[in-house]
N, C-alpha and C. Protein backbone atom coordinates (compact mmCIF):
# COMPACT_ATOMS: atom_id res chain seq x y z
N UNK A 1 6.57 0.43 -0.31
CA UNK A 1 7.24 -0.55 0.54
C UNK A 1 6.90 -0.23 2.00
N UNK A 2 6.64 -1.13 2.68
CA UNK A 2 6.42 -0.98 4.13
C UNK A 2 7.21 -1.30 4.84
N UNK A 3 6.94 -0.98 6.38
CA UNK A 3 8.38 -1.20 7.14
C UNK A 3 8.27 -2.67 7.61
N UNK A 4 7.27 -3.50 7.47
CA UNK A 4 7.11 -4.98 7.93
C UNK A 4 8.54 -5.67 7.36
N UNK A 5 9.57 -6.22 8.13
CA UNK A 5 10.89 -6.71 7.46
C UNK A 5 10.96 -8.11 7.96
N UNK A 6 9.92 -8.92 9.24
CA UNK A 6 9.80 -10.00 9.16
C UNK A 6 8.01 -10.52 9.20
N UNK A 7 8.17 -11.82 8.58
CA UNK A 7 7.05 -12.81 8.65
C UNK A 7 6.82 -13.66 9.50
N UNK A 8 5.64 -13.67 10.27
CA UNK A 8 5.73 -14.75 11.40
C UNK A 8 4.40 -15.51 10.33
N UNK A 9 4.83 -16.68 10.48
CA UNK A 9 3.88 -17.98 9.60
C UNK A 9 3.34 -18.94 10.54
N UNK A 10 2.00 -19.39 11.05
CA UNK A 10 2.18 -20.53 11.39
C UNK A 10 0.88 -21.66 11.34
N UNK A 11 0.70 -23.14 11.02
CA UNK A 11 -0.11 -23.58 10.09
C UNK A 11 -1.56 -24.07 10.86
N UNK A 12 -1.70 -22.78 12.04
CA UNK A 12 -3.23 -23.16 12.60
C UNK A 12 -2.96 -21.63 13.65
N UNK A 13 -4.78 -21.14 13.88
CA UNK A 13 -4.65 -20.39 14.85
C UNK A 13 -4.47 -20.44 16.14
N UNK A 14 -4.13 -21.62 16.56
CA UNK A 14 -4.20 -22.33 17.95
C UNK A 14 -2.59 -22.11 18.16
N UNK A 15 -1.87 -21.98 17.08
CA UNK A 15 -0.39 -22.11 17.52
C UNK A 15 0.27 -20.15 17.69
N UNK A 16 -0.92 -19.38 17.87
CA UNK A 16 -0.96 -18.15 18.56
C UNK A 16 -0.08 -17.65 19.68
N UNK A 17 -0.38 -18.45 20.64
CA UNK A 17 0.30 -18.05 21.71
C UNK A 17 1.42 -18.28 21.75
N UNK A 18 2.42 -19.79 21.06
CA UNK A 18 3.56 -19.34 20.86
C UNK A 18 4.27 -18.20 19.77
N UNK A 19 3.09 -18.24 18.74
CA UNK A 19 4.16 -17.23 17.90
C UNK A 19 4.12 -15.76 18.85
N UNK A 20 2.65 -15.55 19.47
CA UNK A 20 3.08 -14.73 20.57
C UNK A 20 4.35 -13.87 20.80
N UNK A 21 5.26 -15.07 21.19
CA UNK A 21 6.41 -14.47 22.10
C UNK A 21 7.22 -14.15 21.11
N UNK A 22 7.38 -14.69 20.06
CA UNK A 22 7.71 -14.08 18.78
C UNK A 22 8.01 -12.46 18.48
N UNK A 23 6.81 -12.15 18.46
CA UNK A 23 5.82 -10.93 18.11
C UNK A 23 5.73 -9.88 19.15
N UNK A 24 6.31 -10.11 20.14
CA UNK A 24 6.15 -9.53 21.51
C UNK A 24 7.72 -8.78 21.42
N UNK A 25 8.93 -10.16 21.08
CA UNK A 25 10.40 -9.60 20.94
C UNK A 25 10.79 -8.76 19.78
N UNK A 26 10.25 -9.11 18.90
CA UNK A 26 10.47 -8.16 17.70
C UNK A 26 9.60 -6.74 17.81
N UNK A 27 8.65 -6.70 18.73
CA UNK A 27 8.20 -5.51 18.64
C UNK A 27 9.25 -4.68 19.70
N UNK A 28 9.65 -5.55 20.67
CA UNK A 28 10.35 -4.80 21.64
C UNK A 28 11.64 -3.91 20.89
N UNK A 29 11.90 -5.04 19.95
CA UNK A 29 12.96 -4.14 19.30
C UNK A 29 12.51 -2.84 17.99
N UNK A 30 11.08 -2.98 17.66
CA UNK A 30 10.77 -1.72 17.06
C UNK A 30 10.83 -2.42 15.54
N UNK A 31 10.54 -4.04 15.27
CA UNK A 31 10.74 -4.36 14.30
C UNK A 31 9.28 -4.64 13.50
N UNK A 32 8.55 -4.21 12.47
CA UNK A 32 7.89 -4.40 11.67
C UNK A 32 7.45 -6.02 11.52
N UNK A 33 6.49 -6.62 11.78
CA UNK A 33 6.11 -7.85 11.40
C UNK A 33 4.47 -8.03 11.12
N UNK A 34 4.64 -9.37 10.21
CA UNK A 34 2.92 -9.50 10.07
C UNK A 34 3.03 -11.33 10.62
N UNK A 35 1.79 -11.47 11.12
CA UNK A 35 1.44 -12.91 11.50
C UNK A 35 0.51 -13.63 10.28
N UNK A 36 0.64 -14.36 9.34
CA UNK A 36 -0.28 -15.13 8.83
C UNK A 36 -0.10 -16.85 8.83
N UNK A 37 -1.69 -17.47 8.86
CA UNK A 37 -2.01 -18.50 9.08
C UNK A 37 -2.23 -19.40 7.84
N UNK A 38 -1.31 -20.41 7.80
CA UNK A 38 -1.14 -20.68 6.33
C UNK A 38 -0.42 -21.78 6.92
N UNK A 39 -1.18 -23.01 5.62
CA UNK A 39 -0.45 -24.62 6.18
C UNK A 39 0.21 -25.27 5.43
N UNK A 40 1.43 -26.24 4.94
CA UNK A 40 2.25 -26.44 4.64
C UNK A 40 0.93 -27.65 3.69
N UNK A 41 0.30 -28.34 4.52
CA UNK A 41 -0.83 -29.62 3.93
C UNK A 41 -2.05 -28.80 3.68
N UNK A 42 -2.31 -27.78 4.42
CA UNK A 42 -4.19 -27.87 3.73
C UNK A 42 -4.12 -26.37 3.48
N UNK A 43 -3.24 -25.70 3.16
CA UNK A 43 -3.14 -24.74 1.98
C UNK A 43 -2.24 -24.46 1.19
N UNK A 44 -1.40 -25.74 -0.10
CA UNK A 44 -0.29 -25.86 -0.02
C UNK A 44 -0.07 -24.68 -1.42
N UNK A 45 -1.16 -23.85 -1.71
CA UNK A 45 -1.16 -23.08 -2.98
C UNK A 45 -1.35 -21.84 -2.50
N UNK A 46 -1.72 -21.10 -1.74
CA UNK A 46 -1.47 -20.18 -0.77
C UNK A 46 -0.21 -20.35 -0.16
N UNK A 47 0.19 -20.73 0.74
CA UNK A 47 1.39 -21.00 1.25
C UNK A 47 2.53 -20.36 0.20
N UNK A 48 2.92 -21.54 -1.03
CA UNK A 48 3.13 -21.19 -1.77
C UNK A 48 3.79 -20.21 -2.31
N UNK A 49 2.11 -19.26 -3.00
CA UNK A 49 2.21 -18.33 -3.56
C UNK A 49 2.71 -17.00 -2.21
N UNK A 50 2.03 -17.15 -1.22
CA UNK A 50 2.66 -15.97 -0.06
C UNK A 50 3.98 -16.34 0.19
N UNK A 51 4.83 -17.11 0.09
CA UNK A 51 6.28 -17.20 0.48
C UNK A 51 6.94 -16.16 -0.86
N UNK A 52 6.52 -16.68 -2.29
CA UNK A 52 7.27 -16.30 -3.41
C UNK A 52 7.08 -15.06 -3.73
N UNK A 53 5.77 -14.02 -2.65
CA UNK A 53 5.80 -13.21 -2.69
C UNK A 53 6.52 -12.10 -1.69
N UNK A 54 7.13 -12.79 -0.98
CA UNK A 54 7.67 -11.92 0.08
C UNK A 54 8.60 -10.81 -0.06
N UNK A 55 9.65 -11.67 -0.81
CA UNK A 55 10.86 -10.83 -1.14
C UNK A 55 10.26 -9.40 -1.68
N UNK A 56 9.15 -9.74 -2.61
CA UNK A 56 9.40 -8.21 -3.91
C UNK A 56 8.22 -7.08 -2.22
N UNK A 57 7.96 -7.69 -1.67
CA UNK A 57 7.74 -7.09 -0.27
C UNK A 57 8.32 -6.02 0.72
N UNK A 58 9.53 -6.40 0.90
CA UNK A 58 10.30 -6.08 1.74
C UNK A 58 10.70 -6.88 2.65
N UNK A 59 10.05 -8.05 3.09
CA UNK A 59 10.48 -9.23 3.96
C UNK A 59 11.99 -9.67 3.91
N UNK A 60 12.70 -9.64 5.28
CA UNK A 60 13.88 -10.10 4.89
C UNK A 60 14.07 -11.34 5.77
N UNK A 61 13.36 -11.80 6.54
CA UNK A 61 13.32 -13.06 7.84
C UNK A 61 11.85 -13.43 7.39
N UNK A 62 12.15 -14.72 7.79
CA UNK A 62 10.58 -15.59 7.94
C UNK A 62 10.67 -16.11 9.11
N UNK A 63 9.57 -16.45 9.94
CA UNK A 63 9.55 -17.72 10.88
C UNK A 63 8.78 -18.60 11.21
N UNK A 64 8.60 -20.01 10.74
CA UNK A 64 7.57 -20.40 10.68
C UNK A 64 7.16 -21.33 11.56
N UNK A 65 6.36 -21.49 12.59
CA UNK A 65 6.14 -22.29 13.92
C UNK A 65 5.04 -23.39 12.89
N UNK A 66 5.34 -24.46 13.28
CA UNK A 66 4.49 -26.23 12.81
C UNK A 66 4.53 -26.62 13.94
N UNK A 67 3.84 -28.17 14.15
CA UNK A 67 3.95 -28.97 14.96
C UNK A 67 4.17 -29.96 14.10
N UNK A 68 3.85 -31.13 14.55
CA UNK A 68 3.81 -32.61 14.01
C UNK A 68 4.96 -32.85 12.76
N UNK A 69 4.69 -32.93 11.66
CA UNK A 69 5.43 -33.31 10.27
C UNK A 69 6.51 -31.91 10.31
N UNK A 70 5.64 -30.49 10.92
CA UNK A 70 6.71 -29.68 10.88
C UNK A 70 6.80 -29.13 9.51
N UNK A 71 6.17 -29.32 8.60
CA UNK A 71 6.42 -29.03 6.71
C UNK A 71 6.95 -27.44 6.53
N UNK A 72 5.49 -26.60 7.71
CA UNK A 72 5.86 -25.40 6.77
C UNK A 72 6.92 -24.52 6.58
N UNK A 73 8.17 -24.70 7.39
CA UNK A 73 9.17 -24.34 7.28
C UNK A 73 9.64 -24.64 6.33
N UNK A 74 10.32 -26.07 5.59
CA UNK A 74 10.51 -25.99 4.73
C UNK A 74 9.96 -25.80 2.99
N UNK A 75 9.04 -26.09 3.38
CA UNK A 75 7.64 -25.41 2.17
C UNK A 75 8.00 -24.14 1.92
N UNK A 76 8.14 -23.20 2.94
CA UNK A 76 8.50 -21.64 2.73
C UNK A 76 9.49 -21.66 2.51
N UNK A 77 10.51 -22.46 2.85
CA UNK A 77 12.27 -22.17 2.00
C UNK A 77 12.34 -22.80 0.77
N UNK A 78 11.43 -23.55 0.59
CA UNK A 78 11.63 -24.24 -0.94
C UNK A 78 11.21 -23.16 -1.96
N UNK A 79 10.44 -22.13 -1.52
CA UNK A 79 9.88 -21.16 -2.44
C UNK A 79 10.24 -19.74 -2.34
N UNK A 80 11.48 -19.47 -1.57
CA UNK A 80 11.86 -18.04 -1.45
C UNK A 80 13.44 -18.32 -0.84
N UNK A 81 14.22 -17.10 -1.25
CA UNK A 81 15.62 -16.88 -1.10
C UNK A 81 16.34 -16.34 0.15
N UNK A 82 14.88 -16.18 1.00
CA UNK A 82 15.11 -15.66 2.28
C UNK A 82 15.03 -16.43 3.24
N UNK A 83 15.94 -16.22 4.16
CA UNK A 83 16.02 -16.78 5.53
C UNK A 83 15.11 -17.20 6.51
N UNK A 84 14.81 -18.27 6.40
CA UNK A 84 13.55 -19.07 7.40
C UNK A 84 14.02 -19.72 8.43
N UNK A 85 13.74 -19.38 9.65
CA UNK A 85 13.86 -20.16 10.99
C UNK A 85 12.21 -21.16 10.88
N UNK A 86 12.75 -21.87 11.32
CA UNK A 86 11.85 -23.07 12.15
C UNK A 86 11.20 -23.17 13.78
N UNK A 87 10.23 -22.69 14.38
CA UNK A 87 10.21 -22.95 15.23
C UNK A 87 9.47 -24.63 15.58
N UNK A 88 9.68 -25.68 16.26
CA UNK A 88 8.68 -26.75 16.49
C UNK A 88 8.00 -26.73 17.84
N UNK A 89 6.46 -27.05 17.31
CA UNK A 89 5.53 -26.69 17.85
C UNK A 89 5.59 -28.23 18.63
N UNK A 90 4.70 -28.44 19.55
CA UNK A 90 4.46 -29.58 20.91
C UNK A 90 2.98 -30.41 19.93
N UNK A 91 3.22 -31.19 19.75
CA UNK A 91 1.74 -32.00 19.23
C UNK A 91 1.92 -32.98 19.94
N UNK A 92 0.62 -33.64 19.66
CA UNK A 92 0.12 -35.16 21.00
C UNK A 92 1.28 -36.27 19.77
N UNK A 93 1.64 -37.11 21.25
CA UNK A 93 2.16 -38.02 20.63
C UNK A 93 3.78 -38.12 21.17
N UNK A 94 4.59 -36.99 20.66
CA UNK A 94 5.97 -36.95 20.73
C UNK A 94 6.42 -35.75 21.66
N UNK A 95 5.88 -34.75 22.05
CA UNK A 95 5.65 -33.67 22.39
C UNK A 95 6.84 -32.47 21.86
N UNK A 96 6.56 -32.82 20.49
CA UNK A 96 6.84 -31.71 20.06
C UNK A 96 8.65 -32.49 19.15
N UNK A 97 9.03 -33.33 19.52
CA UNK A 97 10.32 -33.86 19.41
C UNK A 97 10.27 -34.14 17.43
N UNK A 98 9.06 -34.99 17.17
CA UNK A 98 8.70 -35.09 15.85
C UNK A 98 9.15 -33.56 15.08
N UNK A 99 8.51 -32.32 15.62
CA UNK A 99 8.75 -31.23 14.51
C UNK A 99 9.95 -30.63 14.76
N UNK A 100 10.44 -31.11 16.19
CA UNK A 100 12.20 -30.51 16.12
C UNK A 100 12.92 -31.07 14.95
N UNK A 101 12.89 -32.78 14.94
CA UNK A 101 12.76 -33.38 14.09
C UNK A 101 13.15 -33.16 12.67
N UNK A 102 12.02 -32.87 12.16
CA UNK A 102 11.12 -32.31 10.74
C UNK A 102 11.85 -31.39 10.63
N UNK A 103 11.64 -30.11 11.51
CA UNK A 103 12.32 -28.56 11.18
C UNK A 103 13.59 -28.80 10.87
N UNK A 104 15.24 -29.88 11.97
CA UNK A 104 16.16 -29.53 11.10
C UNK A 104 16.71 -30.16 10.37
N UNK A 105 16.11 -31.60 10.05
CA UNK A 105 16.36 -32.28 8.94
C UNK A 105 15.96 -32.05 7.36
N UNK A 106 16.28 -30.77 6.97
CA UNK A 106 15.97 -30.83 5.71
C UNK A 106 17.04 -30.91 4.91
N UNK A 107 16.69 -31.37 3.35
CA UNK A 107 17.50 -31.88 2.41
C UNK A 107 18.70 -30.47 1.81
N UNK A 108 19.65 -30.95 1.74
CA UNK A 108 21.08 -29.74 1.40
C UNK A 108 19.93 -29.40 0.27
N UNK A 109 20.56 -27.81 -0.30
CA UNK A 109 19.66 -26.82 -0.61
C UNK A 109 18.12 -26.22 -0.60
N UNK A 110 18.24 -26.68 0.82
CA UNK A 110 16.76 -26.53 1.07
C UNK A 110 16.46 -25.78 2.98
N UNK A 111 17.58 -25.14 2.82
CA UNK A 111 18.33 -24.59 4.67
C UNK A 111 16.65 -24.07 5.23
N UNK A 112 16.92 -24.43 6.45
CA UNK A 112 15.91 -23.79 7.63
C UNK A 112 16.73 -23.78 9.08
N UNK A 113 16.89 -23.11 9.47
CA UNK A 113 17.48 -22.59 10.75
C UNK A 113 16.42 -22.81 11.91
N UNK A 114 16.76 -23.76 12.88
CA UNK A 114 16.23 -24.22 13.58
C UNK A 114 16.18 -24.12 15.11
N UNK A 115 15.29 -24.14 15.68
CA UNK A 115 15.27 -23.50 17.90
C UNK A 115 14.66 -24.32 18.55
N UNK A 116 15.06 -24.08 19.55
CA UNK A 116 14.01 -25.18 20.45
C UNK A 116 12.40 -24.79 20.21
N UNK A 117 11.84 -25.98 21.19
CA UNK A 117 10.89 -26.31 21.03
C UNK A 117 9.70 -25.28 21.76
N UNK A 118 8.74 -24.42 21.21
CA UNK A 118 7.69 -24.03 21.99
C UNK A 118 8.33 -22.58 22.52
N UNK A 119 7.56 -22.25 22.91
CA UNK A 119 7.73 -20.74 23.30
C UNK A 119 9.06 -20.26 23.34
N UNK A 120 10.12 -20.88 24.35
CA UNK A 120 11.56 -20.21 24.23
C UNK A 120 12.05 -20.14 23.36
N UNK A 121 11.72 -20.88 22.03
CA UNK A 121 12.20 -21.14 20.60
C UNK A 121 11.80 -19.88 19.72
N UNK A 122 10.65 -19.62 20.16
CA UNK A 122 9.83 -18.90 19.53
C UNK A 122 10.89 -17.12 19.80
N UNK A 123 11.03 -17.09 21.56
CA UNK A 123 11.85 -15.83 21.57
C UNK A 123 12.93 -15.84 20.86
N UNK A 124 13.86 -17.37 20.77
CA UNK A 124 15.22 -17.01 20.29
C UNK A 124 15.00 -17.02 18.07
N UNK A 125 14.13 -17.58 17.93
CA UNK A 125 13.66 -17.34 16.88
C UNK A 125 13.25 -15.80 16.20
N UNK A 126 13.20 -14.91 16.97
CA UNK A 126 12.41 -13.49 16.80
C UNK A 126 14.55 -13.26 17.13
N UNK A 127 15.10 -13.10 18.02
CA UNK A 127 16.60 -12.81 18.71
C UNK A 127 17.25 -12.93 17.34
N UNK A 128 17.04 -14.49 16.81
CA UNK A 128 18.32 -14.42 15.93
C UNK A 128 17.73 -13.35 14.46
N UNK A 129 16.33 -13.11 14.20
CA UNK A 129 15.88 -12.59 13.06
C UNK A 129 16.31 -10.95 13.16
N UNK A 130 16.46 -10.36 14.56
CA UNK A 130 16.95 -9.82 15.14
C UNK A 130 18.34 -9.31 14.96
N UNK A 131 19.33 -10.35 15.33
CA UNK A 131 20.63 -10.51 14.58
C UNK A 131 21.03 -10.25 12.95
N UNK A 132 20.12 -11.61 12.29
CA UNK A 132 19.72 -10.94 10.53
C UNK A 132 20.14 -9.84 10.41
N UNK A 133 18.82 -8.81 10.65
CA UNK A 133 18.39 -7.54 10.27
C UNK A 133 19.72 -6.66 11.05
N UNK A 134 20.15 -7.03 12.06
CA UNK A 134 20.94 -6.26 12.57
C UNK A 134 22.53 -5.69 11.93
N UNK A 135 22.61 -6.58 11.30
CA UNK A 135 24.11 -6.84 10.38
C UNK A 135 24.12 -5.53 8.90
N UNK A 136 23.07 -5.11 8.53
CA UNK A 136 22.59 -3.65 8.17
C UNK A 136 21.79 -2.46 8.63
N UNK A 137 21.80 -2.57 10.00
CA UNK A 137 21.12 -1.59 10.77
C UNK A 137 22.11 -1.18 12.06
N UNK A 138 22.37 0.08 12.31
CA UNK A 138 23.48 -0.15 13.04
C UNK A 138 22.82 0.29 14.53
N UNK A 139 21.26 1.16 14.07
CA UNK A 139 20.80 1.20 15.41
C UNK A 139 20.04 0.10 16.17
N UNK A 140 20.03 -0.69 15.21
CA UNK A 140 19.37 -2.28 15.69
C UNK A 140 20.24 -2.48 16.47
N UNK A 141 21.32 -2.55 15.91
CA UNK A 141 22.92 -3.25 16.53
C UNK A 141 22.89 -3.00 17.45
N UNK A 142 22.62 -1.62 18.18
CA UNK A 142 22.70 -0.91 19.59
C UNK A 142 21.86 -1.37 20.59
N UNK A 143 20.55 -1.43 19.75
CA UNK A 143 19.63 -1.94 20.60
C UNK A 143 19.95 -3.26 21.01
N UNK A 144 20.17 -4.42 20.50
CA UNK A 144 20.84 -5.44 20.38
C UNK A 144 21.84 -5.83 21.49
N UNK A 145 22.66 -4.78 21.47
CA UNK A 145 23.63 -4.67 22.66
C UNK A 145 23.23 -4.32 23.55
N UNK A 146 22.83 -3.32 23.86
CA UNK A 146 21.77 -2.96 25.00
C UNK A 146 20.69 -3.97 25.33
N UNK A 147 20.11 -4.84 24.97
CA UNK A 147 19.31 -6.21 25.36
C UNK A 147 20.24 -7.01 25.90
N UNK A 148 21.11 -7.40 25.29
CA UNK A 148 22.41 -8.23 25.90
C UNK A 148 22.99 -7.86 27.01
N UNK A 149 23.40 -6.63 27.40
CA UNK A 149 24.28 -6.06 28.70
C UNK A 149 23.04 -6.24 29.69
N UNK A 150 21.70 -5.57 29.38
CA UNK A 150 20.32 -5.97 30.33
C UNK A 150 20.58 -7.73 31.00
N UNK A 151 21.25 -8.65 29.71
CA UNK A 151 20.52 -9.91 30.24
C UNK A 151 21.56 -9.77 31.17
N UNK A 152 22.64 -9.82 30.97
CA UNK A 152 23.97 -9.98 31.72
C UNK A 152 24.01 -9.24 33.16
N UNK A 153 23.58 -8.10 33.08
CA UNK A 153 23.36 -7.51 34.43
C UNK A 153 22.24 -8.05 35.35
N UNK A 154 20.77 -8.52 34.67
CA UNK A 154 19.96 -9.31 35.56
C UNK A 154 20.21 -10.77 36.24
N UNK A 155 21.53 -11.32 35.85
CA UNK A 155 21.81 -12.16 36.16
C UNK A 155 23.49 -12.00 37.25
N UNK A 156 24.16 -11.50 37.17
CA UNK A 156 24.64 -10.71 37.89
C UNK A 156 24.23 -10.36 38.99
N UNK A 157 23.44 -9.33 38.84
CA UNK A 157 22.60 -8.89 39.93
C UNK A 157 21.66 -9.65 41.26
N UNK A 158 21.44 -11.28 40.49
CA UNK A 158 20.84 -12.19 41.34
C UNK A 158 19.75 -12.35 41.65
């Protein structure tokens, strides 16, 4: 078993830089993650099969950044028991409103936990997976708190 405890998913390599910030917060907190590129439409048997494999993994968070239709979020909750956030990605057209959209309208037994749009989504997306994991980790918890009193004092401070 490895220490990787979340999945960052998202269904093109171009959508990089937001999972980025993702990947940037969870490391800050010392959390184990892998990034793979996998599409809800043009790899829907991969996809798939890597969601239903997560659990016997160690994976306990997913997060999956889309744009447009937004699918692969729920594609990955239709096939695993674990907790999937949604991030929605900005595509031409709607800018991005379509996969906010998509991400939190899905059908009762079929949950995806949903953030804003594009990068800030992406941090509070990594925050709440964060939270997750934190609820059995008690030095997460700390750390956790200690991120929080940081935000509170930089704002404070002026």
């Amino acid at each position: 078993m490895s220490n990787i405890q979340v999945a960052l998913m998202m269904g093109s390599k171009n959508d990089m830089p937001v999972v980025e910030e993702a990947v940037k917060m969870l490391d800050a907190f010392g959390i184990g993650n892998e990034v793979k590129v996998l599409s809800a439409h043009r790899t829907p048997r991969q996809t798939a099969e890597y969601a239903q494999g997560l659990g016997a993994r160690g994976i306990k968070v997913v997060i999956c950044a889309a744009g447009g239709s937004a699918a692969l979020a729920g594609t990955v909750a239709a096939h695993t028991q674990i907790p999937v956030i949604g991030i929605p990605l900005e595509s031409m057209g709607f800018n991005g409103l379509d996969a906010l959209l998509s991400t939190v309208q899905m059908p009762p037994g079929v949950p995806v936990a949903g953030v804003g749009i594009g990068k800030p989504g992406a941090k509070n997306a990594a925050l709440i997976a964060v939270r997750i994991l934190a609820l059995s980790d008690a030095k997460l918890l700390k750390k956790l708190d200690n991120f929080t009193n940081d935000q509170a004092e930089k704002i404070l401070k002026g």
